[in-house]
C-alpha atoms as a PDB file:
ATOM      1  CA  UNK A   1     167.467  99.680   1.587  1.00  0.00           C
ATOM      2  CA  UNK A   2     166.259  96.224   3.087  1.00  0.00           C
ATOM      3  CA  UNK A   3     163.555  93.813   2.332  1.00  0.00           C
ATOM      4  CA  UNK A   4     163.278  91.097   4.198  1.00  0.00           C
ATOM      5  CA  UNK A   5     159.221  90.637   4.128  1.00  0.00           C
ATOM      6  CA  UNK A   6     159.642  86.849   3.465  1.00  0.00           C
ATOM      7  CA  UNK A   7     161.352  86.441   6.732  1.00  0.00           C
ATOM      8  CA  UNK A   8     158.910  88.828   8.894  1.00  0.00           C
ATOM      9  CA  UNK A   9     155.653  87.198  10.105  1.00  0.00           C
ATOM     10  CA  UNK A  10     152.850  90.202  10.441  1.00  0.00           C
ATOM     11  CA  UNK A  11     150.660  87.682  11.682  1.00  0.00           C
ATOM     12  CA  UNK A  12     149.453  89.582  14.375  1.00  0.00           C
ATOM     13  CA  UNK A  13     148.798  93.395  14.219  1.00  0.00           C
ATOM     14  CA  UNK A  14     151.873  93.680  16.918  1.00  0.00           C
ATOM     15  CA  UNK A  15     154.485  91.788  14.872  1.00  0.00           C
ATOM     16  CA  UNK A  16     156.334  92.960  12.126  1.00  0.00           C
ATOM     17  CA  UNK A  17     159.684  94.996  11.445  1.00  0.00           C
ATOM     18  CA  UNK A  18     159.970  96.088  15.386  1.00  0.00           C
ATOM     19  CA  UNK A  19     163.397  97.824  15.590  1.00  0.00           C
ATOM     20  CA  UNK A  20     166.083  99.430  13.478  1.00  0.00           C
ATOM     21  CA  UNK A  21     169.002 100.880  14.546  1.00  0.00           C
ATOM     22  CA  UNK A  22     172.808 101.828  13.149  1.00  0.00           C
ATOM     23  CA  UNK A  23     175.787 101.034  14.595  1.00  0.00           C
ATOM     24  CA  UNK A  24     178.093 103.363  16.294  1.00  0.00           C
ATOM     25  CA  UNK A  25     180.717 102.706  14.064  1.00  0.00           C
ATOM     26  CA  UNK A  26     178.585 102.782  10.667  1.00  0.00           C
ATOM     27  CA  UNK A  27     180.356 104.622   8.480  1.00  0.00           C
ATOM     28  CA  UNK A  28     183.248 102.293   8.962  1.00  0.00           C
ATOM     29  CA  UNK A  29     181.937  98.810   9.351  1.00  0.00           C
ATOM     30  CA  UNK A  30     178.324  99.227   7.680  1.00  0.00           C
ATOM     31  CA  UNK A  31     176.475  97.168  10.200  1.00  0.00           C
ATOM     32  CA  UNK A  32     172.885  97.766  11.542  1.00  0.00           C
ATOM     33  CA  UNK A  33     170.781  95.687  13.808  1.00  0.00           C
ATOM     34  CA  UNK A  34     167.314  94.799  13.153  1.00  0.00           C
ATOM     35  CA  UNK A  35     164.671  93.181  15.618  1.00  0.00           C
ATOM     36  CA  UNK A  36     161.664  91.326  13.382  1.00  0.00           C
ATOM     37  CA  UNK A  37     159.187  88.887  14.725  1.00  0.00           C
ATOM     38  CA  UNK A  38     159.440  85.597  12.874  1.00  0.00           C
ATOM     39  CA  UNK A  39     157.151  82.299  12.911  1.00  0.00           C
ATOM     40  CA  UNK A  40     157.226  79.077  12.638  1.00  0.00           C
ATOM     41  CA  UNK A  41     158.130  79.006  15.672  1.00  0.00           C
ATOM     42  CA  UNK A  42     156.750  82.400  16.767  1.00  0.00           C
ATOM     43  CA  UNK A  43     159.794  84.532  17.953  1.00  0.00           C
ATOM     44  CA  UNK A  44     161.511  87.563  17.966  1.00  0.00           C
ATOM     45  CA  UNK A  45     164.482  88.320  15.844  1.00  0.00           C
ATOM     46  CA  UNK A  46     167.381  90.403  16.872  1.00  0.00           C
ATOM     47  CA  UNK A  47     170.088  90.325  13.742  1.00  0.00           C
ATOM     48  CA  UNK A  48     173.050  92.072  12.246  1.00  0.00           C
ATOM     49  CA  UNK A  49     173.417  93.370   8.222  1.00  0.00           C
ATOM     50  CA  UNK A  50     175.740  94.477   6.742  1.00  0.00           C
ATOM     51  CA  UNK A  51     175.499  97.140   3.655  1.00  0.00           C
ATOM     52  CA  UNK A  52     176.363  95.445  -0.053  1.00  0.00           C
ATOM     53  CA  UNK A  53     180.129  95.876  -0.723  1.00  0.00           C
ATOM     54  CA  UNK A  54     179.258  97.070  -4.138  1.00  0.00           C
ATOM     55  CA  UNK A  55     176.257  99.792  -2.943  1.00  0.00           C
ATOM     56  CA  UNK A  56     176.942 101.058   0.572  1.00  0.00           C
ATOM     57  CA  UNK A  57     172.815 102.481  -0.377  1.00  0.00           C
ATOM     58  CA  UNK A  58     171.844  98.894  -0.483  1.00  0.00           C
ATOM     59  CA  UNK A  59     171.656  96.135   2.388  1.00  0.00           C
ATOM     60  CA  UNK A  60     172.961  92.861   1.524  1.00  0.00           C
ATOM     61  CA  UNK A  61     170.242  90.874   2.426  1.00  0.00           C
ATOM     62  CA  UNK A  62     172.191  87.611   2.730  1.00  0.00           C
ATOM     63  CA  UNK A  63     174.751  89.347   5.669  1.00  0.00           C
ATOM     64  CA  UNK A  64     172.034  88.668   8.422  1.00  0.00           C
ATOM     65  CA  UNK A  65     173.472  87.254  11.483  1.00  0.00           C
ATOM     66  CA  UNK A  66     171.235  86.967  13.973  1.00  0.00           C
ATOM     67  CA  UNK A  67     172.219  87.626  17.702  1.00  0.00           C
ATOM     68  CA  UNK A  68     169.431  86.534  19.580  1.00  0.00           C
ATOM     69  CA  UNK A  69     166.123  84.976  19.354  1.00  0.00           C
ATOM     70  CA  UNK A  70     163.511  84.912  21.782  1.00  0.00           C
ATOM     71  CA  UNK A  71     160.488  82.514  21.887  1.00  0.00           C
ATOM     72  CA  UNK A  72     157.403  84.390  21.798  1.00  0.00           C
ATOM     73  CA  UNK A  73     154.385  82.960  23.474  1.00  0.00           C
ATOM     74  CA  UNK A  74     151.521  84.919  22.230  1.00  0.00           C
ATOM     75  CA  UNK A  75     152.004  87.929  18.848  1.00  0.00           C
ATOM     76  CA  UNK A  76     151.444  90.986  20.731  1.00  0.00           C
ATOM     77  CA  UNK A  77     153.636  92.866  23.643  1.00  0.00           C
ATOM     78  CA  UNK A  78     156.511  92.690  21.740  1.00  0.00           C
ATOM     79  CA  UNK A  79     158.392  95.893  22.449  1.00  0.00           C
ATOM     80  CA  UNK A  80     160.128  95.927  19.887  1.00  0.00           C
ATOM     81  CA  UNK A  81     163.072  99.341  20.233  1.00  0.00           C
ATOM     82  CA  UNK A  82     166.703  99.160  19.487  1.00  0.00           C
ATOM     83  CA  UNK A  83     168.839 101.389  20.593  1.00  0.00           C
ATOM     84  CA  UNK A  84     172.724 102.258  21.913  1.00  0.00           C
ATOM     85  CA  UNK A  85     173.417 103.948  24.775  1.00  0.00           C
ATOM     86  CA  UNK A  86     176.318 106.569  25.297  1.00  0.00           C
ATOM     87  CA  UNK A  87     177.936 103.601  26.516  1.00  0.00           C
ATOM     88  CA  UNK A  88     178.065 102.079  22.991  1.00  0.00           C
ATOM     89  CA  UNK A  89     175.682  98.717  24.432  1.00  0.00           C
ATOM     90  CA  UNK A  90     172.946  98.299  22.271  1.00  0.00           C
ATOM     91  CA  UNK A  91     169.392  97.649  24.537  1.00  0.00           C
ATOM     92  CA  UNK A  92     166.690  95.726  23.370  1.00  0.00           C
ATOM     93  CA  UNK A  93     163.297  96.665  24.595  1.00  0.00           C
ATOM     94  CA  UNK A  94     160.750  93.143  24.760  1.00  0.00           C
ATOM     95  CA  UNK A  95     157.342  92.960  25.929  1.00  0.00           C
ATOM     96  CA  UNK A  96     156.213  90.476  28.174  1.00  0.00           C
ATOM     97  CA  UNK A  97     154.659  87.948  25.674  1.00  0.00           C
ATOM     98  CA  UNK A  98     151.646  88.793  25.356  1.00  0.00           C
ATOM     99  CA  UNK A  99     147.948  88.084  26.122  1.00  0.00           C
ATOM    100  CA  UNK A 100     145.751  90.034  28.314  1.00  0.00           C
ATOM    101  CA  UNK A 101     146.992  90.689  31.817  1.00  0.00           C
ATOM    102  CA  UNK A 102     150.450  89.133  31.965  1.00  0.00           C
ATOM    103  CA  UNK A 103     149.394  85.505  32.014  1.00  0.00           C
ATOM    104  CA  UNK A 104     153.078  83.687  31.764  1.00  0.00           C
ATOM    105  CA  UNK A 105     153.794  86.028  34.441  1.00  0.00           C
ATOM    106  CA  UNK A 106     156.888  87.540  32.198  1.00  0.00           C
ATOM    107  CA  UNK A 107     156.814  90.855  33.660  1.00  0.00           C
ATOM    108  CA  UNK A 108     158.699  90.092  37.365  1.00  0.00           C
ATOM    109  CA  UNK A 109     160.281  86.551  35.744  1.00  0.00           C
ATOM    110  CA  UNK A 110     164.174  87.725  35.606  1.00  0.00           C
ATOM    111  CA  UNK A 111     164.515  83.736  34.727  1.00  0.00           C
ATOM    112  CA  UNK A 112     163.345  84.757  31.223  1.00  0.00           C
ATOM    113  CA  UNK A 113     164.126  87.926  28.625  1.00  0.00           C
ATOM    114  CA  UNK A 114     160.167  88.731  28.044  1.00  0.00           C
ATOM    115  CA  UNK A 115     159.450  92.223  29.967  1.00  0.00           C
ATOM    116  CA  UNK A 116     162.733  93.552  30.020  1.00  0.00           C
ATOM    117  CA  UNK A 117     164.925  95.995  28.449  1.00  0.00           C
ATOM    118  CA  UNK A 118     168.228  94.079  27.730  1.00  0.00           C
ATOM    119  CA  UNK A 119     171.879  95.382  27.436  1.00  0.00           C
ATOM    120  CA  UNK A 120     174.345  93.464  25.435  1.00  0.00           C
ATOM    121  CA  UNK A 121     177.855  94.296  23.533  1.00  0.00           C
ATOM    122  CA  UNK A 122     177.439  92.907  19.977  1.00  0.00           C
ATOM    123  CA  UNK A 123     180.594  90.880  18.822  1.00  0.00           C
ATOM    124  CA  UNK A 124     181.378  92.846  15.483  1.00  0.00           C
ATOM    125  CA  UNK A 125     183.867  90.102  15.229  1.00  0.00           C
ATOM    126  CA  UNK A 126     181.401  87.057  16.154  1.00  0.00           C
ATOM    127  CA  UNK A 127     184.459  84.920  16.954  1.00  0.00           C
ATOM    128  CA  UNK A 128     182.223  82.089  19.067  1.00  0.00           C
ATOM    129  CA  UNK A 129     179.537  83.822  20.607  1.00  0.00           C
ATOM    130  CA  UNK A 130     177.274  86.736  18.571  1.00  0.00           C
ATOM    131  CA  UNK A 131     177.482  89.310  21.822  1.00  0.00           C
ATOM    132  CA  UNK A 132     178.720  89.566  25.437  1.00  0.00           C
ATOM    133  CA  UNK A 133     177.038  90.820  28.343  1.00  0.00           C
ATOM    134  CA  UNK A 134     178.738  93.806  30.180  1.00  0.00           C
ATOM    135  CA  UNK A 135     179.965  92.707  33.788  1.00  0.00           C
ATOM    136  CA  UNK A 136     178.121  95.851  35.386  1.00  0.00           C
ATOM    137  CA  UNK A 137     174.384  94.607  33.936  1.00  0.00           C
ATOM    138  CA  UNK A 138     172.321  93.914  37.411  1.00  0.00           C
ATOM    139  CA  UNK A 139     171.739  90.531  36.799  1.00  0.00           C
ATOM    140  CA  UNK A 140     175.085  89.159  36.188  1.00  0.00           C
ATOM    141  CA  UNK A 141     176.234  86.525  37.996  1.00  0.00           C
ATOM    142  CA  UNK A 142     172.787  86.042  39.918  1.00  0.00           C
ATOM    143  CA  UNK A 143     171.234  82.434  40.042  1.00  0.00           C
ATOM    144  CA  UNK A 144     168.308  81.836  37.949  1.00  0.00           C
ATOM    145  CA  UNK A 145     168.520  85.170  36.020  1.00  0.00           C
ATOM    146  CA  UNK A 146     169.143  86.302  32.764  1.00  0.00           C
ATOM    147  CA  UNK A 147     172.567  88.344  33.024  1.00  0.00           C
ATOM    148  CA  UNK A 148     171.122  90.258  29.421  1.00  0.00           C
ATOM    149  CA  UNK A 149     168.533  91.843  31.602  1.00  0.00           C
ATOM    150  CA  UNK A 150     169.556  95.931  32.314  1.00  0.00           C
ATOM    151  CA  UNK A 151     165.688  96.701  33.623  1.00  0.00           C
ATOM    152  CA  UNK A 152     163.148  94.613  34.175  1.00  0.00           C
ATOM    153  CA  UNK A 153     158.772  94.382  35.441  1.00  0.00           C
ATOM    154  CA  UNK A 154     157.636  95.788  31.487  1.00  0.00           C
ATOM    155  CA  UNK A 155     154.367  95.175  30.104  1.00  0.00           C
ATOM    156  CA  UNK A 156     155.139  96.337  26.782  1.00  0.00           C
ATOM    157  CA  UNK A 157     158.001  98.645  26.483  1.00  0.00           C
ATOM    158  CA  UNK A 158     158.063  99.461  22.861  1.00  0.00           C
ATOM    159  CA  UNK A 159     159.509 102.747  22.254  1.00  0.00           C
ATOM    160  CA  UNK A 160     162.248 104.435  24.986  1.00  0.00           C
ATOM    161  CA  UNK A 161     165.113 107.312  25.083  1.00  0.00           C
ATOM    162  CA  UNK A 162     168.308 108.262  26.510  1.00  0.00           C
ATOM    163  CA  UNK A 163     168.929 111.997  28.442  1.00  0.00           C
ATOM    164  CA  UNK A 164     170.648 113.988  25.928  1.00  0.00           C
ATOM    165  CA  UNK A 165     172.400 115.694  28.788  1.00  0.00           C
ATOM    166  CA  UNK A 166     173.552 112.793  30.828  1.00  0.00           C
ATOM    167  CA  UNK A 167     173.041 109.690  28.630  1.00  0.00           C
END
């Protein structure tokens, strides 16, 4: 469906091909959202494809938009799960950055992404800006944080779910 291997670093035995996920609205646009790690400089890699106009069985490869990248300190703790919520906000789960026992201090730092689960609204339309942050995320408006952040303290956070029942 999608082979991107020349753009994924598997450096380190907790980078690679993190995240997959479909839009909501799939069958209609043909986006999906990937989250990679990348090097060179070490990152992660949160993007947008699109299927092939001629194949809707085949990725087009050259559609990537990418709608966030965060540095990466160290190539483990990653997290590395995409998801949407009832809501129709896709969340981003990233580890703290890595090495053993938190040593950037990541995990409680809302002044950076690492160690948090984010919550944006991906601009289909990516008329100036690739997403937008919904006004009722915790963080907005708060000096010194990161108004992407929905949940925050993670060491690793690399798989999570949504209630069936309640969302």
């Amino acid at each position: 469906f999608l082979n991107i291997e020349d753009r994924v670093s598997e450096a380190h035995n907790e980078e690679g091909l993190l995240g997959l996920v479909f839009d909501p609205e799939f069958k209609i646009n043909g986006y999906f959202y990937v989250y990679y790690s990348a090097a060179k400089p070490r990152r992660s890699v949160i993007a947008r494809f699109s299927v092939s106009r001629n194949d809707p069985n085949v990725a087009d490869r050259d559609s990537e938009v990418v709608i966030l990248e965060i540095p990466q300190p160290a190539g483990n703790h990653n997290g590395g799960q995409l998801a949407f919520g009832v809501d129709g906000y896709l969340y981003i789960s990233l580890g703290d950055g890595g090495k053993s026992g938190d040593p950037f201090n990541n995990g409680q730092n809302t002044g950076t992404l690492l160690g948090s689960i984010l919550r944006i609204a991906p601009n289909r339309n990516l008329i100036g800006k690739a997403y937008d942050i919904p006004i009722d995320n915790p963080m907005v408006g708060v000096a010194d944080r990161r108004d992407e952040i929905w949940a925050y303290g993670f060491r690793n956070p690399w798989r999570f779910s949504f209630d069936r029942d309640t969302g």
